[in-house]
N, C-alpha and C. Protein backbone atom coordinates (compact mmCIF):
# COMPACT_ATOMS: atom_id res chain seq x y z
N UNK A 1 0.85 -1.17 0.00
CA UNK A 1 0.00 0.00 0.00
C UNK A 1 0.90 1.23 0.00
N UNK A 2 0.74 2.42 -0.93
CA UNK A 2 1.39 3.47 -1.27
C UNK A 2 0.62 4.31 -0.49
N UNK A 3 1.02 5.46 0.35
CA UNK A 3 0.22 6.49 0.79
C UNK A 3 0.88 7.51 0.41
N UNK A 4 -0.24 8.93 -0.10
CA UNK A 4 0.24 10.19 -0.58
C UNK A 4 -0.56 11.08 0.05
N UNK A 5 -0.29 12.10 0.60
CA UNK A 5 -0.77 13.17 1.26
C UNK A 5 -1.15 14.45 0.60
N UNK A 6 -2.44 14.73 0.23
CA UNK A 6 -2.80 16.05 -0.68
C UNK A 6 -3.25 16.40 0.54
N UNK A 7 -3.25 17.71 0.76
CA UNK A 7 -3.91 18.66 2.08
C UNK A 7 -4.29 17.95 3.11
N UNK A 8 -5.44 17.92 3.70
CA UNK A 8 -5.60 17.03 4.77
C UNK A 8 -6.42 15.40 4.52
N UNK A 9 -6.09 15.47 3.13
CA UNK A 9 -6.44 14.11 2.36
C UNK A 9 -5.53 13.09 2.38
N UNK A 10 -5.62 11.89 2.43
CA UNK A 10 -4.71 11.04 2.24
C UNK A 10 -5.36 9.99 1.68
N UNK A 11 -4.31 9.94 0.77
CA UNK A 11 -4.64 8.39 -0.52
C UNK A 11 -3.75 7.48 -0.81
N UNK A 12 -4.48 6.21 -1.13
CA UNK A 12 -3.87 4.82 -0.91
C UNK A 12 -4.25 3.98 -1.69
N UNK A 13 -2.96 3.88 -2.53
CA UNK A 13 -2.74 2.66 -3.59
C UNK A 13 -2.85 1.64 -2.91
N UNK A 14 -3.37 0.79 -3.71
CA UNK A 14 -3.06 -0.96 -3.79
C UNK A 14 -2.46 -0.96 -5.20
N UNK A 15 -1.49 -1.37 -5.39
CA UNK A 15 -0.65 -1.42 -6.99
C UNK A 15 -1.24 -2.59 -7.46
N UNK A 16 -1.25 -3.98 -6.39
CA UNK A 16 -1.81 -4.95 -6.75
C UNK A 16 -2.88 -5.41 -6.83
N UNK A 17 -4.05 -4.68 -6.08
CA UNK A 17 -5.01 -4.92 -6.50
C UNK A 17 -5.73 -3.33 -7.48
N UNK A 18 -4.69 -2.52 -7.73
CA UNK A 18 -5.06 -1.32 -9.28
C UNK A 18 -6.63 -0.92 -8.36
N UNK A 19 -5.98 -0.35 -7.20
CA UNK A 19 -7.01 0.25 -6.30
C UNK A 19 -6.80 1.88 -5.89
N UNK A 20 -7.28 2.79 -5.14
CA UNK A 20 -7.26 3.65 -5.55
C UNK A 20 -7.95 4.02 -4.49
N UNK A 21 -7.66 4.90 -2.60
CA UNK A 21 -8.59 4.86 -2.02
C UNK A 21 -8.23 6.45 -1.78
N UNK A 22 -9.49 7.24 -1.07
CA UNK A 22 -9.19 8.54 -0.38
C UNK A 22 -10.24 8.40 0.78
N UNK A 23 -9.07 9.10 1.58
CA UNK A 23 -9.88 9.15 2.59
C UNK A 23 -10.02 10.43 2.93
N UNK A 24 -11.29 10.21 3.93
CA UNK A 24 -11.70 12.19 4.31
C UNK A 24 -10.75 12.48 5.50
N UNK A 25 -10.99 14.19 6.32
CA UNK A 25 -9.46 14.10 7.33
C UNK A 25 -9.85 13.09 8.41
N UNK A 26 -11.29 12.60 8.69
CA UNK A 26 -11.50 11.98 9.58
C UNK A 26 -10.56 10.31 9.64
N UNK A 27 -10.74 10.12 8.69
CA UNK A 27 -10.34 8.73 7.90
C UNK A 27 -8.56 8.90 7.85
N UNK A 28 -7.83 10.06 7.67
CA UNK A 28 -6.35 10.19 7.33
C UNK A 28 -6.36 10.49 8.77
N UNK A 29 -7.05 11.17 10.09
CA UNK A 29 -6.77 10.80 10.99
C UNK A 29 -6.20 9.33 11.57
N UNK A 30 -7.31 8.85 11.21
CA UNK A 30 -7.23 7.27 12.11
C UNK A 30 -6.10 6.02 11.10
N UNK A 31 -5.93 7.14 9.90
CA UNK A 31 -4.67 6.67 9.07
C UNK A 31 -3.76 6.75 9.74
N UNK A 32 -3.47 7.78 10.15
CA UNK A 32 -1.97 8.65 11.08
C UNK A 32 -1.80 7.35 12.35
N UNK A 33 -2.75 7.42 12.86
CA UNK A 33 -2.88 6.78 14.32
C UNK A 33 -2.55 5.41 14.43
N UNK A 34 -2.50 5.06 13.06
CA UNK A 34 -2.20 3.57 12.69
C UNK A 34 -1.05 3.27 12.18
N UNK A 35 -0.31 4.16 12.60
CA UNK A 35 1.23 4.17 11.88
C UNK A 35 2.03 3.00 12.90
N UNK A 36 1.49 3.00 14.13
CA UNK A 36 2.20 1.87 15.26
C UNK A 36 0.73 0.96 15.69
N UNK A 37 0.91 -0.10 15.91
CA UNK A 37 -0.21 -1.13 16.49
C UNK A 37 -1.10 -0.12 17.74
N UNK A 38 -2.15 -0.11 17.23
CA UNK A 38 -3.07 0.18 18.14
C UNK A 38 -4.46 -0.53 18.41
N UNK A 39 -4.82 -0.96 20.00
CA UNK A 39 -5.83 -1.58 20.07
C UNK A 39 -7.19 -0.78 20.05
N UNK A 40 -8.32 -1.54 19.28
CA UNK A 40 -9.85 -0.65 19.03
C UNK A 40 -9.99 0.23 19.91
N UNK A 41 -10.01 -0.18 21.37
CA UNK A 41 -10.03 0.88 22.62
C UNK A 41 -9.35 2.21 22.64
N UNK A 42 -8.14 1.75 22.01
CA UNK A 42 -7.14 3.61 22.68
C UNK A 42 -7.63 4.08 21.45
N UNK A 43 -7.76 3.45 19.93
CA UNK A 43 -8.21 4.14 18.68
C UNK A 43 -9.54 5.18 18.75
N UNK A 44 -10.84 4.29 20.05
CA UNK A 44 -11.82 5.07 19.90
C UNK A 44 -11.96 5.92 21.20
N UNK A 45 -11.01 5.76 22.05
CA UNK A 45 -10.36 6.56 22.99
C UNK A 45 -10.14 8.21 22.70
N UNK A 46 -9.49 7.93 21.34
CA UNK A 46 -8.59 9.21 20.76
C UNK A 46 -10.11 10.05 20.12
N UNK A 47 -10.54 9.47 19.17
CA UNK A 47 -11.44 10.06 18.79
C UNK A 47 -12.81 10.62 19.95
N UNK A 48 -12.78 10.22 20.51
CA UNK A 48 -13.92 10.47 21.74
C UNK A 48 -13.49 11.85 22.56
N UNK A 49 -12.01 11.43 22.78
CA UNK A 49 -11.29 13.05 23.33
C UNK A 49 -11.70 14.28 22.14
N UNK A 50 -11.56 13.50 20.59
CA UNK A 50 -11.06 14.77 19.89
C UNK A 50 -13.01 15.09 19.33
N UNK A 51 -13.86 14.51 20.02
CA UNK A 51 -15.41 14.80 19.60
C UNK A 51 -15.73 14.37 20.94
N UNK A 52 -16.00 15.34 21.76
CA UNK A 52 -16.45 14.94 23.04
C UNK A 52 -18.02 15.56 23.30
N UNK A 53 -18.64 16.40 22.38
CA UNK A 53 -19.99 16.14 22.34
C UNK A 53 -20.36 15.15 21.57
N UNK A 54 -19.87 14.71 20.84
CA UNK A 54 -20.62 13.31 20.22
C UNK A 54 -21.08 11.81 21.16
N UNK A 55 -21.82 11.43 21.08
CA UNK A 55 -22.48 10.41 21.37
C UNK A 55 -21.27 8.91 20.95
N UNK A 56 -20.86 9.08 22.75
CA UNK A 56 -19.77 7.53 22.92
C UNK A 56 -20.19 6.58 21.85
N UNK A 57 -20.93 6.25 21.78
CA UNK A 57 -21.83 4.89 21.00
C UNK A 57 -21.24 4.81 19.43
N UNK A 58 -21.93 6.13 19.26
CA UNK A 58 -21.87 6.43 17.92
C UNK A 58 -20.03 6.74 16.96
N UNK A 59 -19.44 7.62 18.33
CA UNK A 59 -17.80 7.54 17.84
C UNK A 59 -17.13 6.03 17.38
N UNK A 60 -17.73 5.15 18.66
CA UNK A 60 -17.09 4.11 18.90
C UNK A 60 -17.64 3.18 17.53
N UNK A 61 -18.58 3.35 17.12
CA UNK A 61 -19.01 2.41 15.88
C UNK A 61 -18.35 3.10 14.39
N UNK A 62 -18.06 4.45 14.43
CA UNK A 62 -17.71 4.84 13.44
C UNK A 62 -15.93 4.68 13.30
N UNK A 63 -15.89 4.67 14.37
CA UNK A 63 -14.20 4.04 14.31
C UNK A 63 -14.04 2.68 13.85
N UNK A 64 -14.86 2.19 14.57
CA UNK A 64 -14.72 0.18 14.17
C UNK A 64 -15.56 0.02 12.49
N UNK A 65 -16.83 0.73 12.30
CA UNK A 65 -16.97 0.80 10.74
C UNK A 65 -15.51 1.03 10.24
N UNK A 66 -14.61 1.97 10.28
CA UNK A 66 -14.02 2.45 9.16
C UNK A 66 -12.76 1.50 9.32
N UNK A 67 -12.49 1.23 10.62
CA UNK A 67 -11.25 -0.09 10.70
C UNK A 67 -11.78 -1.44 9.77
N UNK A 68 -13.33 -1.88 10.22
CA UNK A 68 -13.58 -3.08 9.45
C UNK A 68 -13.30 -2.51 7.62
N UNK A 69 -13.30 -1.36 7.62
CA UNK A 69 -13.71 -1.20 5.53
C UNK A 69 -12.28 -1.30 5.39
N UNK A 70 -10.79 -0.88 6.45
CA UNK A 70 -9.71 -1.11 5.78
C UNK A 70 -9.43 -1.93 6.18
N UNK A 71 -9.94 -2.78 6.73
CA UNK A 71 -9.49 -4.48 6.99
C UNK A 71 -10.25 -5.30 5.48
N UNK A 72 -11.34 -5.02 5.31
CA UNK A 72 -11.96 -5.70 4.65
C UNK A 72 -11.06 -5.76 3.03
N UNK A 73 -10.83 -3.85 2.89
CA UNK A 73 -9.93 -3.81 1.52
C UNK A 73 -8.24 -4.08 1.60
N UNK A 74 -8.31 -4.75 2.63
CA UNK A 74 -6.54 -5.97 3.23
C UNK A 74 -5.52 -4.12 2.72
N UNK A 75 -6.20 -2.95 3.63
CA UNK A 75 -5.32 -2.16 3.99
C UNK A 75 -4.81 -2.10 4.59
N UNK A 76 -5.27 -2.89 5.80
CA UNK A 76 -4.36 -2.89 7.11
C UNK A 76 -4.70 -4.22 7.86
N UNK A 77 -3.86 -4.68 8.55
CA UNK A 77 -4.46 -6.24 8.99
C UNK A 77 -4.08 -6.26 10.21
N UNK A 78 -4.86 -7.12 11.07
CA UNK A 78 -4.83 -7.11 12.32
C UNK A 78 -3.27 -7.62 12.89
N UNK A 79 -2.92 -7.02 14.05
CA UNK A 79 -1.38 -7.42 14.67
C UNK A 79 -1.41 -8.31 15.39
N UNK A 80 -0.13 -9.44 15.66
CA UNK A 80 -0.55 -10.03 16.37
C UNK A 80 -0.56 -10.35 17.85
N UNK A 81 -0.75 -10.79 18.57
CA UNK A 81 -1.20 -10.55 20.35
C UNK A 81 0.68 -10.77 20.35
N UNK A 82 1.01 -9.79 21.35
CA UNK A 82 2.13 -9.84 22.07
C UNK A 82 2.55 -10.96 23.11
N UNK A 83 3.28 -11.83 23.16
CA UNK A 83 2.83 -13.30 24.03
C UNK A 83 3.35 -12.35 25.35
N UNK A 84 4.76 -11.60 25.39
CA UNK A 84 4.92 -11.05 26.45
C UNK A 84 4.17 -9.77 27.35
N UNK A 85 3.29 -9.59 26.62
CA UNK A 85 2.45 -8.45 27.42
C UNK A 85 1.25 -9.18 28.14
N UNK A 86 1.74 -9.07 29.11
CA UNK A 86 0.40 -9.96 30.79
C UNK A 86 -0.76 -9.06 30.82
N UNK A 87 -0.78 -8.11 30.21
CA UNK A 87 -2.39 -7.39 30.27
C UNK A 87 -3.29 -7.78 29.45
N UNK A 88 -4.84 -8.24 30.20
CA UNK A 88 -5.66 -9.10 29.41
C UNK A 88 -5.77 -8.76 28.03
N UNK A 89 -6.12 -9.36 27.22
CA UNK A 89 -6.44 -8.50 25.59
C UNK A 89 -7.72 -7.90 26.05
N UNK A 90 -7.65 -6.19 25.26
CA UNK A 90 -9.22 -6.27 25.28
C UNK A 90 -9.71 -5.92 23.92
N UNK A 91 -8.96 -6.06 22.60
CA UNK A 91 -9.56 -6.15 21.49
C UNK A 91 -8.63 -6.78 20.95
N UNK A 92 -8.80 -6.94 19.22
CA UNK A 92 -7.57 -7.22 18.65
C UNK A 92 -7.22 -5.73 17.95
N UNK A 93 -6.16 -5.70 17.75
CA UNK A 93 -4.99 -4.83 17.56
C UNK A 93 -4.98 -4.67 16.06
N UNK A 94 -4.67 -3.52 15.58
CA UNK A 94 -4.89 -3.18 14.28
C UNK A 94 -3.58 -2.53 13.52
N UNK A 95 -2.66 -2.56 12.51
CA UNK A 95 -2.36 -1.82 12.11
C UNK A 95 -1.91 -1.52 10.80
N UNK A 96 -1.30 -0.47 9.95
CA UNK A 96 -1.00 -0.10 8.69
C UNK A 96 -0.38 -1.92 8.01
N UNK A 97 -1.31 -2.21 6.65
CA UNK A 97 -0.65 -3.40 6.34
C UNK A 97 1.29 -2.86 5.91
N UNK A 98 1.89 -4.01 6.13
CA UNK A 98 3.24 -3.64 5.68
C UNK A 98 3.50 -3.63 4.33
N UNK A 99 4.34 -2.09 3.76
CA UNK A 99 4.43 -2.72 2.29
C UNK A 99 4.93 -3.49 1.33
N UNK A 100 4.65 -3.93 0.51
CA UNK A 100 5.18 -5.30 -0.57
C UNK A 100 6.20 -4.43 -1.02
N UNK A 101 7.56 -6.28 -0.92
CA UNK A 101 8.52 -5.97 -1.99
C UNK A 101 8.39 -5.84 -3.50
């Protein structure tokens, strides 16, 4: 996956699958945020701080909508559980897929 930054837009090749995505700043937000493994929780954590009249419910589903659409288009794939970290899981972990040689 290629990422290019026009204003507060950010867009993302798939070369191999001759794909072609943009996202809005909401979406190149939670792009940014995904630059290191992050679990669903601190992801809808962040957004809840940065919309704090919005309705918990509603942040929290629009974060996990837009994680499932770049999971679904294998933009980013889930990480895997740390064996050495003793703190319970409380989601699975998400982040930027790595790019192809």
């Amino acid at each position: 996956v290629t990422e290019r930054v026009v204003g507060s837009a950010v867009f993302l090749a798939d070369g191999e699958a001759g794909s072609l995505y943009r996202l809005n700043e909401t979406g190149s937000a939670l792009w940014r945020l995904l630059a290191r493994p992050v679990p669903v929780d601190e992801a809808v954590a962040v957004f809840r701080a940065a919309f704090p009249d919005r309705d918990a419910a509603d942040v929290r589903d629009d974060v996990v909508g837009l994680l499932d659409a770049l999971l679904e288009e294998v933009l980013i794939e889930e990480a895997p559980a740390d064996d050495e970290d003793r703190r319970p899981p409380r989601e699975p972990v998400r982040r930027p897929k790595a790019p192809r040689p």
